[in-house]
Protein backbone atom coordinates (compact mmCIF):
# COMPACT_ATOMS: atom_id res chain seq x y z
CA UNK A 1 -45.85 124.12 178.02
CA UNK A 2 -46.22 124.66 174.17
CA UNK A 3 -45.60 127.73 172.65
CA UNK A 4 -48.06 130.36 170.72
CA UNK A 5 -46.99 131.76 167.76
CA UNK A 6 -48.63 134.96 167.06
CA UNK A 7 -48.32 137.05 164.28
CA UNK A 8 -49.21 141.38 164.65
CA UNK A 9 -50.17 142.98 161.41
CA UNK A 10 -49.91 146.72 160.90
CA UNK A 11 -51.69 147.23 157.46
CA UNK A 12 -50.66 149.80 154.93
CA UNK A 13 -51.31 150.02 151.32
CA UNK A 14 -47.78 150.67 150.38
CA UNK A 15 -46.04 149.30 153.36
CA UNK A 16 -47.68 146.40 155.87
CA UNK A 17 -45.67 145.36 158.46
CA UNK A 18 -45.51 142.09 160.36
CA UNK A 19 -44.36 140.69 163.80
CA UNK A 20 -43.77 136.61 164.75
CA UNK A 21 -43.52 136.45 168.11
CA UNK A 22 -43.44 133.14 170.17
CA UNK A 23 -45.23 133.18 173.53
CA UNK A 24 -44.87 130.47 176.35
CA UNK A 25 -46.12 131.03 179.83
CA UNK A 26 -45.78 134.76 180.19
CA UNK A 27 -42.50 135.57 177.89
CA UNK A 28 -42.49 136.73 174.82
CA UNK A 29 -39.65 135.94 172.11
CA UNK A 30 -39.34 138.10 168.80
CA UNK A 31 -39.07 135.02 165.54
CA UNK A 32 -39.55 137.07 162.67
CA UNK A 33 -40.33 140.91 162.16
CA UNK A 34 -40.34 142.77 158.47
CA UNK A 35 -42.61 144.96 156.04
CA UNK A 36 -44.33 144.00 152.88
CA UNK A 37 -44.00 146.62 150.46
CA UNK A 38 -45.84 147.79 147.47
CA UNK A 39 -44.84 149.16 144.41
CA UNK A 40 -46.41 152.34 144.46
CA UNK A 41 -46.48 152.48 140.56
CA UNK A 42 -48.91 149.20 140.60
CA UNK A 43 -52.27 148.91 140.45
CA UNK A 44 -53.85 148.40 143.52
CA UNK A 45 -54.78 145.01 143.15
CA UNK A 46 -51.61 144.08 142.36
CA UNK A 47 -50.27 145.75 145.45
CA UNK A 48 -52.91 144.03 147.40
CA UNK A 49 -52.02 140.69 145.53
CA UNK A 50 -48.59 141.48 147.26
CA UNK A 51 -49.76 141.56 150.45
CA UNK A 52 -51.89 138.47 150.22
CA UNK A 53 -49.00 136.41 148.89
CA UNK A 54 -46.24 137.62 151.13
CA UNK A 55 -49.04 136.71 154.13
CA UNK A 56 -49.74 133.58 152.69
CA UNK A 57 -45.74 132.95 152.47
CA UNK A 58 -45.05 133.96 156.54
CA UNK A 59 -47.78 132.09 157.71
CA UNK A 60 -47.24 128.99 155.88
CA UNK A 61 -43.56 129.14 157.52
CA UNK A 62 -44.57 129.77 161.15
CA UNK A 63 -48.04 128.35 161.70
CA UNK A 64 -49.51 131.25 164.05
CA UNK A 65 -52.69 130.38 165.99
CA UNK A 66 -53.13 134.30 166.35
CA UNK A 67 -53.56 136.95 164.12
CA UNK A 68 -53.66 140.42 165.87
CA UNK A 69 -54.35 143.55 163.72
CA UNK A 70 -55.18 146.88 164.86
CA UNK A 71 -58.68 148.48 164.44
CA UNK A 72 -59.11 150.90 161.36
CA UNK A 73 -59.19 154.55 162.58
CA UNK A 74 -59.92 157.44 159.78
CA UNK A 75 -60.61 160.96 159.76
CA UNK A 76 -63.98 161.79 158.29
CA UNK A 77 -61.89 164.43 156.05
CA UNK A 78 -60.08 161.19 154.58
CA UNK A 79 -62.84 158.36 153.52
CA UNK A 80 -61.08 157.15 150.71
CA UNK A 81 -58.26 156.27 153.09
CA UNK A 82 -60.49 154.22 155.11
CA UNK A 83 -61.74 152.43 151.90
CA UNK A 84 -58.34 151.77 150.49
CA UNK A 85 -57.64 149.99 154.32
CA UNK A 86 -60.58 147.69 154.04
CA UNK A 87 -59.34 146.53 150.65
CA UNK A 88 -55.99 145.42 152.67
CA UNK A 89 -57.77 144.30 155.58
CA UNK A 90 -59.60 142.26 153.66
CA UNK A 91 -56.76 140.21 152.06
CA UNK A 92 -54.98 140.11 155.04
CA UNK A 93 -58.23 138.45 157.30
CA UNK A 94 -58.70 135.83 154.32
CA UNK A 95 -55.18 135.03 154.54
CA UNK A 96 -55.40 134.35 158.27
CA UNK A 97 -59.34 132.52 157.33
CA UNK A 98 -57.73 130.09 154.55
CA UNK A 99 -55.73 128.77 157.60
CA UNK A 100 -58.64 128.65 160.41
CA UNK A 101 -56.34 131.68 162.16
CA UNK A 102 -58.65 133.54 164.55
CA UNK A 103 -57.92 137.44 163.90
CA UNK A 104 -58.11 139.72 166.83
CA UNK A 105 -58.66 143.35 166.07
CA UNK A 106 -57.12 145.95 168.90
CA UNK A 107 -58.00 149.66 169.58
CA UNK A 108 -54.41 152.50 168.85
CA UNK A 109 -55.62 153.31 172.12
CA UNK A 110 -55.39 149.81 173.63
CA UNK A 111 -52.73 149.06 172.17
CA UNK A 112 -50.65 152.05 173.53
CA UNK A 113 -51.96 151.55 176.80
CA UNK A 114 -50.86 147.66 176.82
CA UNK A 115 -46.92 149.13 175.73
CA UNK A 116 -46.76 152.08 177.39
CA UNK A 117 -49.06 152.48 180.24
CA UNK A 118 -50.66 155.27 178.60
CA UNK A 119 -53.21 155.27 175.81
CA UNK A 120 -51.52 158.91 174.28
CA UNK A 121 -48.08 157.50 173.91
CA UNK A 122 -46.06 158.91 170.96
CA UNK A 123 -44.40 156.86 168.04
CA UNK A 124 -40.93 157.10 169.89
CA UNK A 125 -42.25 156.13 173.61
CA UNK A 126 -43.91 153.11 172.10
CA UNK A 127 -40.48 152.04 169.81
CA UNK A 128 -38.84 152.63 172.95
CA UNK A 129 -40.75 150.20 174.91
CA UNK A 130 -40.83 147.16 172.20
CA UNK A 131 -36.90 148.44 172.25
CA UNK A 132 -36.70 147.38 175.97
CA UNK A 133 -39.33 144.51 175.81
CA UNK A 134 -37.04 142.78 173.29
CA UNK A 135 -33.81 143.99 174.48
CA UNK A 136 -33.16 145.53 171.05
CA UNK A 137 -29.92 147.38 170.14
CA UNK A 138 -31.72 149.96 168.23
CA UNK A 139 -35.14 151.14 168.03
CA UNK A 140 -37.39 148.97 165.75
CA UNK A 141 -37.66 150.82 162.21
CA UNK A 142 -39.76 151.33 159.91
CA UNK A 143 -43.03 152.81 162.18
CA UNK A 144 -44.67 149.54 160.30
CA UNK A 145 -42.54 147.02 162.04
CA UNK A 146 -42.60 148.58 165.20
CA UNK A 147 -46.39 149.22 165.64
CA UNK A 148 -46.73 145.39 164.03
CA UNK A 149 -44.69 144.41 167.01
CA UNK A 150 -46.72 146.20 169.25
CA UNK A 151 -50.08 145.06 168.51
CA UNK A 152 -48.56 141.22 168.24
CA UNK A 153 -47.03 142.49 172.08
CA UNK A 154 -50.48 143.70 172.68
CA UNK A 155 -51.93 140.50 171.39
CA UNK A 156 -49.63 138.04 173.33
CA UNK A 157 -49.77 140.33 177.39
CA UNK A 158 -53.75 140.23 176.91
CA UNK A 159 -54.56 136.05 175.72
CA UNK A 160 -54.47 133.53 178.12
CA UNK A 161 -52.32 130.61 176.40
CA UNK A 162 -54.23 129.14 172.87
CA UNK A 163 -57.47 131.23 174.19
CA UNK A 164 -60.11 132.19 175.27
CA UNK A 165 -58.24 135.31 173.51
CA UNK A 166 -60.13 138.70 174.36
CA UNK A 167 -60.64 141.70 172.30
CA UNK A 168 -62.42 141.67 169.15
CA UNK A 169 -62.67 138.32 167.20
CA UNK A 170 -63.68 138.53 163.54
């Protein structure tokens, strides 16, 4: 049985995390987990040029045929938030396009519910769980590594091998 190599995204314009994991049959194996940071003094293309290139980098090393990312939520009070998130989206879906890499996009909800059981869980219950899943000494830090780990974990419990993969396909 050959193993899948997905790779979770968390995106963030001053930190994006990232989660390799390695999937064969129904177990899941932790290869590679870390953030991308920006300087928060650049421009934003620049720290979007960051992104891109560190992407680039960690998928030309491990080849994923996966790339899970979770859905964009923002408050109406906050647009520009939700504008600054396309902008990293973006870069980080034509990373995973330049390679053919199907992106799957997740629900917070979803994702919590795949971890935890419950769609509400806090920050901590859901560390906790990729803590246990992974048999981790310590919780997974920074928040961006640990919710990239949990949508790749969320990613690799709901696709069936190299596919049909379900949630939403870009």
């Amino acid at each position: 049985m050959e193993k899948t190599i997905i790779l979770g995204v968390d995106p963030g314009i001053n930190t994006t995390g990232y989660a390799v994991l390695g999937k064969k049959g129904s177990q899941l194996q932790l290869l590679e987990g870390g953030v991308i940071r920006g300087k928060s003094k650049e421009t934003l293309p620049l720290r979007i040029y960051e992104i891109y290139r560190n992407l680039k980098e960690i998928i030309e090393t491990w080849s994923p045929q996966a790339m899970a990312l979770e859905e964009v939520y923002s408050h109406y009070e906050r647009p520009k938030t939700a504008i600054l998130m396309g902008h990293v989206r973006g870069v980080i879906c034509l990373s995973a396009a330049e390679k053919a890499i199907p992106v799957y996009s997740y629900s917070a909800t979803t994702v919590k519910k795949t971890i935890t059981g419950s769609g509400r869980a806090s920050k901590q219950q859901m560390q906790r769980a990729i803590q246990l899943e992974f048999r981790l000494e310590r919780l997974p830090e920074p928040p961006d590594l640990a919710d990239a780990l949990a949508i790749a974990i969320c990613h690799g419990y709901h696709c069936r091998g190299l596919g049909p993969f379900p949630g939403e396909k870009f």
